[in-house]
N, C-alpha and C. Protein backbone atom coordinates (compact mmCIF):
# COMPACT_ATOMS: atom_id res chain seq x y z
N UNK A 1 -13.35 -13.00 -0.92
CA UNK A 1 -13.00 -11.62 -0.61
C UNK A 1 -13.39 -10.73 -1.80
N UNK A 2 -13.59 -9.62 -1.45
CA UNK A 2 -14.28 -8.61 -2.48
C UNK A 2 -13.27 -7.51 -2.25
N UNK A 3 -12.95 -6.64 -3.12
CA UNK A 3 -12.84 -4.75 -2.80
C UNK A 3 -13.81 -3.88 -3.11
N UNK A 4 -13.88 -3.31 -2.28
CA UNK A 4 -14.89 -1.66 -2.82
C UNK A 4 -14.28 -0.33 -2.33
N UNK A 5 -14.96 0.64 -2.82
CA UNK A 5 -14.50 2.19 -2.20
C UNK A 5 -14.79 2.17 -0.74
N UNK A 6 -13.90 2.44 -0.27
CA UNK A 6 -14.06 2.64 0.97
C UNK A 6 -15.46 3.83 1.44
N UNK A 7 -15.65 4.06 2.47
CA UNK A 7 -17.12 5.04 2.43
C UNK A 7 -16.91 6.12 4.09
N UNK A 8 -17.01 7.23 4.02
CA UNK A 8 -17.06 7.73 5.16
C UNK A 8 -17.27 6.97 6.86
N UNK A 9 -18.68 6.39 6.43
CA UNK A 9 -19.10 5.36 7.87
C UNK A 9 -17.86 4.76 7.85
N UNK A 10 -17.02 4.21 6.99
CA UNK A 10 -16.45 3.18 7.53
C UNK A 10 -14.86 3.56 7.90
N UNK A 11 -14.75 5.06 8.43
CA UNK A 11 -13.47 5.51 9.04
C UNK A 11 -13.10 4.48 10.59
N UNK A 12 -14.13 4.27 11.37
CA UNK A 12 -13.27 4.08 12.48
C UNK A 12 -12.85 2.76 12.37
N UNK A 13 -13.27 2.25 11.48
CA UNK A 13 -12.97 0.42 11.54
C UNK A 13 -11.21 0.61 10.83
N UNK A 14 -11.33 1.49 9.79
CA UNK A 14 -10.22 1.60 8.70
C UNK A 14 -9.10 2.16 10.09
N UNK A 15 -9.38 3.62 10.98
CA UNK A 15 -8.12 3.53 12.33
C UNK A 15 -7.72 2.13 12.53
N UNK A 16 -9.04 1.69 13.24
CA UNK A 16 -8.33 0.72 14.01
C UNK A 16 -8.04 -0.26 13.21
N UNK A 17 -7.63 -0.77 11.64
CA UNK A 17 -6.84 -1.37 11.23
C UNK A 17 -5.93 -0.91 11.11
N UNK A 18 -5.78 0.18 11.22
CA UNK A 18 -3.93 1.10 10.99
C UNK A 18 -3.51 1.23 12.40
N UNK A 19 -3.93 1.22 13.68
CA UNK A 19 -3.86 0.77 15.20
C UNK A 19 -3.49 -0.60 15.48
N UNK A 20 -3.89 -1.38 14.30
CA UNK A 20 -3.44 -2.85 14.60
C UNK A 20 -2.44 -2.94 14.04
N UNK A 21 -1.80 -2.78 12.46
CA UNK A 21 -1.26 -2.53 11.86
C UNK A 21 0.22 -1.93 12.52
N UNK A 22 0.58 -0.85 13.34
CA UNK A 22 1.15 -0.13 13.70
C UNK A 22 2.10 -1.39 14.80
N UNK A 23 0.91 -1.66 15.89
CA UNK A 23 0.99 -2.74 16.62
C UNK A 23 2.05 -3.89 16.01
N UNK A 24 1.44 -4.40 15.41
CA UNK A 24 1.85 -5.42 14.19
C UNK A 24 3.43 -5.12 14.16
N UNK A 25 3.90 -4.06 13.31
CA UNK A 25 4.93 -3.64 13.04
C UNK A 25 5.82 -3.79 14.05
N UNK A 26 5.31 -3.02 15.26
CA UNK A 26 6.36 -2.50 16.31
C UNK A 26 6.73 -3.96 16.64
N UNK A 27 5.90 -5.11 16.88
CA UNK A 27 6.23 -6.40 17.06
C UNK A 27 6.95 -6.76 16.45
N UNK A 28 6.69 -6.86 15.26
CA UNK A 28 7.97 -7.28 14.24
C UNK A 28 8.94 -6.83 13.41
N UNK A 29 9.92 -5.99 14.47
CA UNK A 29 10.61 -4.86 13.90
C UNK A 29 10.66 -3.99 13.64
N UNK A 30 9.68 -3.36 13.13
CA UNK A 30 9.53 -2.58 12.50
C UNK A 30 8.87 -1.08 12.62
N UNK A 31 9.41 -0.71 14.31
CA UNK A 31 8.63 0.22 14.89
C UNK A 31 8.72 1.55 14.44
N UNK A 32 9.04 2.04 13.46
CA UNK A 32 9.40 3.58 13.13
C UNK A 32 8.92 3.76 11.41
N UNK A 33 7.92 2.60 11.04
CA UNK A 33 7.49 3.27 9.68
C UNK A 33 6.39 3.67 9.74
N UNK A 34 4.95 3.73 10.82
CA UNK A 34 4.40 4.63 10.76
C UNK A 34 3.96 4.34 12.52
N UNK A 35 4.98 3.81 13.27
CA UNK A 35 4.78 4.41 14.94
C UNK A 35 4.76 6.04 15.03
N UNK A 36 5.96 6.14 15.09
CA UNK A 36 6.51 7.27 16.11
C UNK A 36 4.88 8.88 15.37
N UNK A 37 4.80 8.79 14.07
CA UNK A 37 3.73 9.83 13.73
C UNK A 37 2.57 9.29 13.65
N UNK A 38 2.23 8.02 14.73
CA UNK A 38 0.42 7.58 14.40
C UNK A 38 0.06 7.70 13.36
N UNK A 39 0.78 7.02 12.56
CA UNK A 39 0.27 7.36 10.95
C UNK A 39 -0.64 6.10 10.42
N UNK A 40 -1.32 6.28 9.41
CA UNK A 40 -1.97 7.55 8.76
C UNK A 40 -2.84 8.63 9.55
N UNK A 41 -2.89 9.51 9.67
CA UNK A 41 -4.00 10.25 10.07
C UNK A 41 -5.36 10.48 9.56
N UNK A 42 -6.13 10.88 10.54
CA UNK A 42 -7.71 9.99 10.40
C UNK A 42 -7.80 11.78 9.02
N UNK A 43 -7.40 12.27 9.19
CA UNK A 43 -8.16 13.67 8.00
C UNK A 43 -7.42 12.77 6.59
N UNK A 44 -5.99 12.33 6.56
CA UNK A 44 -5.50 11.66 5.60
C UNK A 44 -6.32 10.79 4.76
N UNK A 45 -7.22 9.82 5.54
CA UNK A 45 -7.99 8.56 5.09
C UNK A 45 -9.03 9.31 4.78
N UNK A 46 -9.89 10.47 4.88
CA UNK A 46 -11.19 10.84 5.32
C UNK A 46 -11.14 11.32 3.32
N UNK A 47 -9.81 12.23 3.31
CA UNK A 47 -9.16 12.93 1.77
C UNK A 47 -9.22 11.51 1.40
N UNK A 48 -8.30 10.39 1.44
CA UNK A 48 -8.47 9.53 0.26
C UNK A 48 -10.25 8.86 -0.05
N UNK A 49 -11.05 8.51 1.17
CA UNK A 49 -11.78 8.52 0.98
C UNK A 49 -12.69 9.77 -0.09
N UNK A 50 -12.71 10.60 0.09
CA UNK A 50 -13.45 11.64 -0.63
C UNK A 50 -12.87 11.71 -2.40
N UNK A 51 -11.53 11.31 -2.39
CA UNK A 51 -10.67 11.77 -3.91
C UNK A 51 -10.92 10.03 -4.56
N UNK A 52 -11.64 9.52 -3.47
CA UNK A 52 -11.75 7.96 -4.41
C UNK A 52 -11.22 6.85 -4.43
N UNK A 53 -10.17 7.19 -3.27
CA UNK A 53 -8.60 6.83 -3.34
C UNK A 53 -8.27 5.47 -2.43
N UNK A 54 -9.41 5.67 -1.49
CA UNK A 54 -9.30 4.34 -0.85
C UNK A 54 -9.89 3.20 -0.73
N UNK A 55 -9.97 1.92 -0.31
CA UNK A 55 -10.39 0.75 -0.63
C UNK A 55 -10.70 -0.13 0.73
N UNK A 56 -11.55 -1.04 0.21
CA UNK A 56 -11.45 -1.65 1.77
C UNK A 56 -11.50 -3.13 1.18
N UNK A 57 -10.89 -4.17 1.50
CA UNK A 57 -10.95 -5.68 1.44
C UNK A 57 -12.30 -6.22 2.54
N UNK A 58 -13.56 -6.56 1.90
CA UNK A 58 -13.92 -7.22 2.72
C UNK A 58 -14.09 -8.89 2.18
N UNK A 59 -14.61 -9.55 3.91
CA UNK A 59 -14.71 -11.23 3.88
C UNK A 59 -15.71 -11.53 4.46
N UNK A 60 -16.49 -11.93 4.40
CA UNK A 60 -17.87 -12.95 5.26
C UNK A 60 -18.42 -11.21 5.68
N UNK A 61 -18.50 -10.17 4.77
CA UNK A 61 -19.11 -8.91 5.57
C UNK A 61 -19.01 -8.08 6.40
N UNK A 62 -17.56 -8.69 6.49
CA UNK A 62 -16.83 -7.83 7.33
C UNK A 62 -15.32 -6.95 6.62
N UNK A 63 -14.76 -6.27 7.07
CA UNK A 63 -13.74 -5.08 6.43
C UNK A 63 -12.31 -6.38 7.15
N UNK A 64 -11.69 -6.78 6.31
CA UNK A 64 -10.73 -7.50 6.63
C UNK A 64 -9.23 -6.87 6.11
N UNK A 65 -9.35 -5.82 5.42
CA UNK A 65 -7.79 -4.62 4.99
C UNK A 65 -8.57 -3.75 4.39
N UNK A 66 -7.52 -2.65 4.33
CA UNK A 66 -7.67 -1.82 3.60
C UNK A 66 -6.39 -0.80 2.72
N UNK A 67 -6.59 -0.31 2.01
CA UNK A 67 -5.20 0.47 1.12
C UNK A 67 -5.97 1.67 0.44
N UNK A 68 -4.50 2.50 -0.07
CA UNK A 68 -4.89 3.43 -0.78
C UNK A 68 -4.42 2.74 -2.37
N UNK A 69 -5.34 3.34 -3.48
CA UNK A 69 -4.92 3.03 -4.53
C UNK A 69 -4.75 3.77 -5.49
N UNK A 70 -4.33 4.69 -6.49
CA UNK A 70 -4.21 5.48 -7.67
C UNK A 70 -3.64 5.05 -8.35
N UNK A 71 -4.01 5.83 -10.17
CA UNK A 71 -3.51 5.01 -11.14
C UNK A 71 -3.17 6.20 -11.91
N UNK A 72 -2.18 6.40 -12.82
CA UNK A 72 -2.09 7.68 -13.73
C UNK A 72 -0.58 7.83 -13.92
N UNK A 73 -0.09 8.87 -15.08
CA UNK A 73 1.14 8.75 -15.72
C UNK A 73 1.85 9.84 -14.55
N UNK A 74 3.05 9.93 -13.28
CA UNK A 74 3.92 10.41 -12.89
C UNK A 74 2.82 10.27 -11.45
N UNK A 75 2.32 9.75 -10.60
CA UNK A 75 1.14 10.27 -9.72
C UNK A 75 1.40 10.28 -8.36
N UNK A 76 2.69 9.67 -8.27
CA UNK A 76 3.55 9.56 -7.03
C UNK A 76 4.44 10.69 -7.23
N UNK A 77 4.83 11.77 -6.07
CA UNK A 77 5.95 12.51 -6.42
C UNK A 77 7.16 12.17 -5.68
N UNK A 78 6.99 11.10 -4.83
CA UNK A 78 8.12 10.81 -4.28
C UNK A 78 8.89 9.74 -4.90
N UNK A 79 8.34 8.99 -6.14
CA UNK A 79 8.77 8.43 -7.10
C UNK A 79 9.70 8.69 -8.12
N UNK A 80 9.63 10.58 -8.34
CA UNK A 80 10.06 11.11 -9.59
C UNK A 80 11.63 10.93 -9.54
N UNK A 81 12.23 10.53 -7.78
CA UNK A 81 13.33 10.53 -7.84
C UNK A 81 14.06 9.02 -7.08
N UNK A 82 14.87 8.30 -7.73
CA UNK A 82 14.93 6.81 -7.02
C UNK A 82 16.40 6.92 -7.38
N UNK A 83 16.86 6.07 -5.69
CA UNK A 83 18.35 6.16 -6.02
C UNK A 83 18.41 4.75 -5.89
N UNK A 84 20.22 4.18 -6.16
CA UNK A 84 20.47 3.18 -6.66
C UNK A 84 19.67 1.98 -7.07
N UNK A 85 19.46 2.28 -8.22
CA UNK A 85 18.63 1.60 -9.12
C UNK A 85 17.65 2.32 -9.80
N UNK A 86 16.90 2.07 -10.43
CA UNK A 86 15.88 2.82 -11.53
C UNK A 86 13.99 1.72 -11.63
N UNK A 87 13.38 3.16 -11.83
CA UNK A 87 12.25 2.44 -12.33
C UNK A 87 12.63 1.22 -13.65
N UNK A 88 11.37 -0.18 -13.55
CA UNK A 88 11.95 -0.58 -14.88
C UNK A 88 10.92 -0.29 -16.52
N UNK A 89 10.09 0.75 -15.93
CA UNK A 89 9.11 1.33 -16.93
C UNK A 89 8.71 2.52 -16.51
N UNK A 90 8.54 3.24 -17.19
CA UNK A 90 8.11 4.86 -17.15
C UNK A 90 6.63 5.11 -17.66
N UNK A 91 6.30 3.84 -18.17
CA UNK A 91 5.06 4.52 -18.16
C UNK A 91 3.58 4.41 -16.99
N UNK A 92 2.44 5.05 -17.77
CA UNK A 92 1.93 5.49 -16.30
C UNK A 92 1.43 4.16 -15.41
N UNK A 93 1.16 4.49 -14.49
CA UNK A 93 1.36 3.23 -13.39
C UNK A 93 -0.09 3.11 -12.27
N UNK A 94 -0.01 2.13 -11.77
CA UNK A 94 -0.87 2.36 -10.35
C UNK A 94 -0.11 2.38 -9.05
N UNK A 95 -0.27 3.15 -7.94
CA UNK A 95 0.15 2.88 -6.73
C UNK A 95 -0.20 2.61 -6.01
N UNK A 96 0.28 1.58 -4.55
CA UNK A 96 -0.43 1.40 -3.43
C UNK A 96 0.38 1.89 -2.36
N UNK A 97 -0.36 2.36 -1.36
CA UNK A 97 -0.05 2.76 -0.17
C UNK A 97 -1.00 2.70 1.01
N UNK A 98 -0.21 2.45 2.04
CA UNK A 98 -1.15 2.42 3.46
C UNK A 98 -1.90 0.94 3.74
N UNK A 99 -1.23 0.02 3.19
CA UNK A 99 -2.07 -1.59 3.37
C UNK A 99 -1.81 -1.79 4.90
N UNK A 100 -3.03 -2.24 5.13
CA UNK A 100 -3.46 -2.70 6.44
C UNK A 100 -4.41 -3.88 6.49
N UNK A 101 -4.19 -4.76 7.69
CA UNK A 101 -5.15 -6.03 7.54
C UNK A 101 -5.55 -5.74 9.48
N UNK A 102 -6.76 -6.52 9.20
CA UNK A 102 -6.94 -7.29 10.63
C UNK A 102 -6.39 -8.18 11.45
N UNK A 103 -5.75 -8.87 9.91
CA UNK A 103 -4.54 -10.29 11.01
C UNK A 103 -5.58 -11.21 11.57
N UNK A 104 -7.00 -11.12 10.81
CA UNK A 104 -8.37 -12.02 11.18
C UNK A 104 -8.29 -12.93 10.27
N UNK A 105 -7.88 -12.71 9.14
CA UNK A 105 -8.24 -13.32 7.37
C UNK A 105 -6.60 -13.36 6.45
N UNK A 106 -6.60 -14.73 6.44
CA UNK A 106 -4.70 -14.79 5.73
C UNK A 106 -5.34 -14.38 4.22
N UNK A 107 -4.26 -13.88 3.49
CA UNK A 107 -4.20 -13.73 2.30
C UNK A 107 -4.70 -11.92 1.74
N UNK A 108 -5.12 -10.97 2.94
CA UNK A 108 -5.46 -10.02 2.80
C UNK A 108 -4.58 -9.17 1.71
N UNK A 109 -3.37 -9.29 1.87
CA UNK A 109 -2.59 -8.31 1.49
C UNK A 109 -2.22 -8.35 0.34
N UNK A 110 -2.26 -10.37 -0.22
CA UNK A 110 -1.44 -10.55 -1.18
C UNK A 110 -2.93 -10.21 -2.88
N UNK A 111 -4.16 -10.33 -2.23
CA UNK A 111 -5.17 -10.09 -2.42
C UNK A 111 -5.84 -8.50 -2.88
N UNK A 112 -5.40 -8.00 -2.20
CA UNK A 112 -5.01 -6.29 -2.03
C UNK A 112 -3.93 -6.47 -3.57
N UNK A 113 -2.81 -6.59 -2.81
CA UNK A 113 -1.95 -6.21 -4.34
C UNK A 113 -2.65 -6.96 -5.69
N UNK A 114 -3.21 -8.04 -5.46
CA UNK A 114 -3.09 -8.42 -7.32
C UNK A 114 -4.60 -8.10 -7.53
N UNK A 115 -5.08 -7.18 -6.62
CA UNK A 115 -6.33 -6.72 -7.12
C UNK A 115 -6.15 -5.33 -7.89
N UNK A 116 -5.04 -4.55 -7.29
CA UNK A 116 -4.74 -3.50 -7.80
C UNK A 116 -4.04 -3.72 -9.14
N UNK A 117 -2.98 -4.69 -8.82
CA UNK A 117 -2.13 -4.86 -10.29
C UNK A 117 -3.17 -5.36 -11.72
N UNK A 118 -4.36 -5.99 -11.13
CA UNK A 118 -5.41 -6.13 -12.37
C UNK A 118 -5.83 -4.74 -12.89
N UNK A 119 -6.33 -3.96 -11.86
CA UNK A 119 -6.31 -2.55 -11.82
C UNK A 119 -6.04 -1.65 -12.74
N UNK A 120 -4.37 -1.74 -12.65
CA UNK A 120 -3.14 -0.91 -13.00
C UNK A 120 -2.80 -1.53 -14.36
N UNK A 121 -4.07 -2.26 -14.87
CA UNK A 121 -3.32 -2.99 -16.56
C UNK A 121 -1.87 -3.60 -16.28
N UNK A 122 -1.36 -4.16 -15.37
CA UNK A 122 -0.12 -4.69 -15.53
C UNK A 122 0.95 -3.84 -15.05
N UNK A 123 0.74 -2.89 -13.89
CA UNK A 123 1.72 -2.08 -14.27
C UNK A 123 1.68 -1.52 -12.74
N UNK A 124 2.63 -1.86 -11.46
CA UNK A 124 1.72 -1.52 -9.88
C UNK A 124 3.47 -0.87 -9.66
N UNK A 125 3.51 -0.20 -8.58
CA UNK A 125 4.33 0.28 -7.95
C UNK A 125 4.48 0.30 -6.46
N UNK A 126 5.07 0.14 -5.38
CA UNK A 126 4.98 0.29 -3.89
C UNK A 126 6.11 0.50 -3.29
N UNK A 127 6.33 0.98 -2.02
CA UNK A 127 7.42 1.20 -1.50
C UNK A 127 7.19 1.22 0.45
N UNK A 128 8.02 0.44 0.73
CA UNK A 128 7.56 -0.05 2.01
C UNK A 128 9.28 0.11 2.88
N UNK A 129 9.16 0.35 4.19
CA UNK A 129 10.18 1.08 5.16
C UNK A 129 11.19 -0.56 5.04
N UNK A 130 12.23 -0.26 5.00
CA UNK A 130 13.66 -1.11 5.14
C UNK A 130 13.22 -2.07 6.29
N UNK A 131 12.69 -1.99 7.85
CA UNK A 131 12.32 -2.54 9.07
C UNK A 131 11.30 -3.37 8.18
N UNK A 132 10.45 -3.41 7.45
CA UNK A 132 9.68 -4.02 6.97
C UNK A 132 9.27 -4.97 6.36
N UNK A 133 9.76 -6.39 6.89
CA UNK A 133 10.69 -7.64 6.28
C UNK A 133 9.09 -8.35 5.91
N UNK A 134 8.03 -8.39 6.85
CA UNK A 134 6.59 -8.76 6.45
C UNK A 134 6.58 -8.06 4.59
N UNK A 135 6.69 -7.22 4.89
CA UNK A 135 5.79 -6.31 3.56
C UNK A 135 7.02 -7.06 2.35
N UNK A 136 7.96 -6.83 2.51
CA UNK A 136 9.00 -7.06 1.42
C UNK A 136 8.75 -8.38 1.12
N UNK A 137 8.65 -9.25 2.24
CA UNK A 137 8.46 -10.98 1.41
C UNK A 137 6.85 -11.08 1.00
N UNK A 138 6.23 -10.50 1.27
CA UNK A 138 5.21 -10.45 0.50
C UNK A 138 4.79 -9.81 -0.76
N UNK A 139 5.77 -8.72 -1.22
CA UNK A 139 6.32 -8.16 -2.49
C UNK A 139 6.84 -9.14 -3.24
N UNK A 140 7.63 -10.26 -2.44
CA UNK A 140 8.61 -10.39 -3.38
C UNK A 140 7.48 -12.08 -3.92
N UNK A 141 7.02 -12.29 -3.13
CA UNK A 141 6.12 -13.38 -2.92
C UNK A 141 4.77 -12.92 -4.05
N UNK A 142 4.46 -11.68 -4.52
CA UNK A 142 3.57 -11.49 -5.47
C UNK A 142 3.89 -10.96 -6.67
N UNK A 143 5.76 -11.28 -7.11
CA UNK A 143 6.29 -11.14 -8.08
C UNK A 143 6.49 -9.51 -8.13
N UNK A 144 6.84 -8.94 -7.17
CA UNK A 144 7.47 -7.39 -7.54
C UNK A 144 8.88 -7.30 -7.33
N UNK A 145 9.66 -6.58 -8.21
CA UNK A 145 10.79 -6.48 -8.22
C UNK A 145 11.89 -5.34 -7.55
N UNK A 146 12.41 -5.28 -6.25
CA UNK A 146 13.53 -3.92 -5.64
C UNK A 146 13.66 -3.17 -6.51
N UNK A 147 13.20 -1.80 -6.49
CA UNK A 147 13.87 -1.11 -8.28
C UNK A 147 15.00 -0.01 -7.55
N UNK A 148 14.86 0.37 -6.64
CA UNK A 148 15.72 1.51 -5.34
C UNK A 148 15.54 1.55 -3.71
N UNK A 149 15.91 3.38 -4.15
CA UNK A 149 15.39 3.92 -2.75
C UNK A 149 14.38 5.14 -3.08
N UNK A 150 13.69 5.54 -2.52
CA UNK A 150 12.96 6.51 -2.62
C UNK A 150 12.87 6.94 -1.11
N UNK A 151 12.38 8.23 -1.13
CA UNK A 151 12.32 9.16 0.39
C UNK A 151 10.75 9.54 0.27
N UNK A 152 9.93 9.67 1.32
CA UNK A 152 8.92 10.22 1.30
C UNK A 152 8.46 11.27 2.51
N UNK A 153 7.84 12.68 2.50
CA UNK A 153 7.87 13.83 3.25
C UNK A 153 7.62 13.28 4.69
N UNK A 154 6.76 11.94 4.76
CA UNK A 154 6.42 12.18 6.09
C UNK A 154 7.51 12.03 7.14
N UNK A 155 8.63 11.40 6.84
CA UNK A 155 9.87 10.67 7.70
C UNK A 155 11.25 11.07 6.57
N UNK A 156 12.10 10.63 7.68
CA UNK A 156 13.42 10.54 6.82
C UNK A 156 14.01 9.52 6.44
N UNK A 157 13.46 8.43 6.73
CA UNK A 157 13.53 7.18 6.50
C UNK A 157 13.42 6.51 5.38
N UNK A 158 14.36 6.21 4.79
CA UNK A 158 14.61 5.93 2.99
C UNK A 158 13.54 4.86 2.92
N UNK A 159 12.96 4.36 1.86
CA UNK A 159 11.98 3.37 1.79
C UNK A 159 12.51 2.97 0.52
N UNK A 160 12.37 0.82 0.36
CA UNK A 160 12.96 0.34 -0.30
C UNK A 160 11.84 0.81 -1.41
N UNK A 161 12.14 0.71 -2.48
CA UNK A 161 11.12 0.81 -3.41
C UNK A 161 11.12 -0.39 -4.52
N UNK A 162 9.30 -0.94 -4.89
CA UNK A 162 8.85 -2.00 -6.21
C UNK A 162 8.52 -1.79 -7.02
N UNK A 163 8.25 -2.44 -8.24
CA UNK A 163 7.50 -2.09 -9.00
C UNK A 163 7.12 -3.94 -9.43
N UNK A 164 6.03 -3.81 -9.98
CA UNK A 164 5.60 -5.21 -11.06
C UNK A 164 5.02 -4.74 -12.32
N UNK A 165 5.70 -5.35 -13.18
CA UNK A 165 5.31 -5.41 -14.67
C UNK A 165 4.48 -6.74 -14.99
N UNK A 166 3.69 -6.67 -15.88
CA UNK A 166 3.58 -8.01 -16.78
C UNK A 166 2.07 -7.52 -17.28
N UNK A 167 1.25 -8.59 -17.81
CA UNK A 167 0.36 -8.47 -18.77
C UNK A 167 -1.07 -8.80 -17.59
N UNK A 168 -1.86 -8.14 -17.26
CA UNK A 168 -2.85 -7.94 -16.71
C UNK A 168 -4.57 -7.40 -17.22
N UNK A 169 -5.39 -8.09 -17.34
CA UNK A 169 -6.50 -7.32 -18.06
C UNK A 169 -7.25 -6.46 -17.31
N UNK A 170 -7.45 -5.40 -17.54
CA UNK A 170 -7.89 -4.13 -16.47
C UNK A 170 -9.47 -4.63 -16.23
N UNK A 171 -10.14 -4.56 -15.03
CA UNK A 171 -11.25 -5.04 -14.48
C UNK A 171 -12.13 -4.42 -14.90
């Protein structure tokens, strides 16, 4: 498996992993972290695409996930505020958001994260909906630690929030 920047051409493949994705969820619980608003939206991905921001996992040449990724000191704003419990470092960080797989290729996701956390010098952040028992054992399964709650604009739906520390050499 490889990552690269994601690229304009390759919007409709990136939907319909967030169409599968969605799918996915509603199956396994988890129907209201990005059902009910068809989320992400295709102008959403089109911006991370253009700001740099997004990524695609491919395998045998084909697009097998994809995520958003950024790195920088405060770069999440729905971060600035976390209830019960606390970040366990303040300094600047990488984030992921929006992971999606095909459900073609095992290991997409966990692959995704420790590509970013090489990334992020040691230093990743994420936050994934409470219904979301897939995403959390796979957090907890790539060594990230519960640090709260955090809220984010699109829903009202508190989202557990991670972080991982440790020693990583930036790629």
């Amino acid at each position: 498996m490889e990552i690269r920047h994601s690229a304009i051409a390759d919007i409709p493949l990136i939907m319909e992993l967030y169409r599968h994705a969605r799918q996915f969820m509603k199956e396994h619980g988890n129907p209201n972290q990005w059902g009910p608003a068809n989320w992400p939206p295709e102008e959403l991905i089109r911006s991370d695409i253009t700001e740099g921001n997004s990524y695609v996992c491919v395998c045998g040449g084909q697009i097998a996930g994809t995520f958003f990724y950024c790195q920088g000191k405060d770069i999440e704003p729905a971060y600035r505020v976390i209830e019960d419990g606390a970040w366990l470092d303040e300094s600047p960080y990488g984030v992921v958001h929006r992971v999606a797989s095909s459900g073609s290729v095992k290991g997409v996701g966990s692959f995704c994260l420790e590509w970013a956390f090489r990334k992020s010098g040691g230093h990743l952040r994420i936050d994934t909906h409470s219904d979301n028992l897939v995403m959390q054992n796979l957090l907890k399964k790539c060594g990230f630690v519960h640090c709260g709650t955090i809220y984010v604009e699109e829903d009202s739906y508190p989202r557990l929030a991670y972080e991982k520390l440790g020693t990583s050499p930036k790629e």
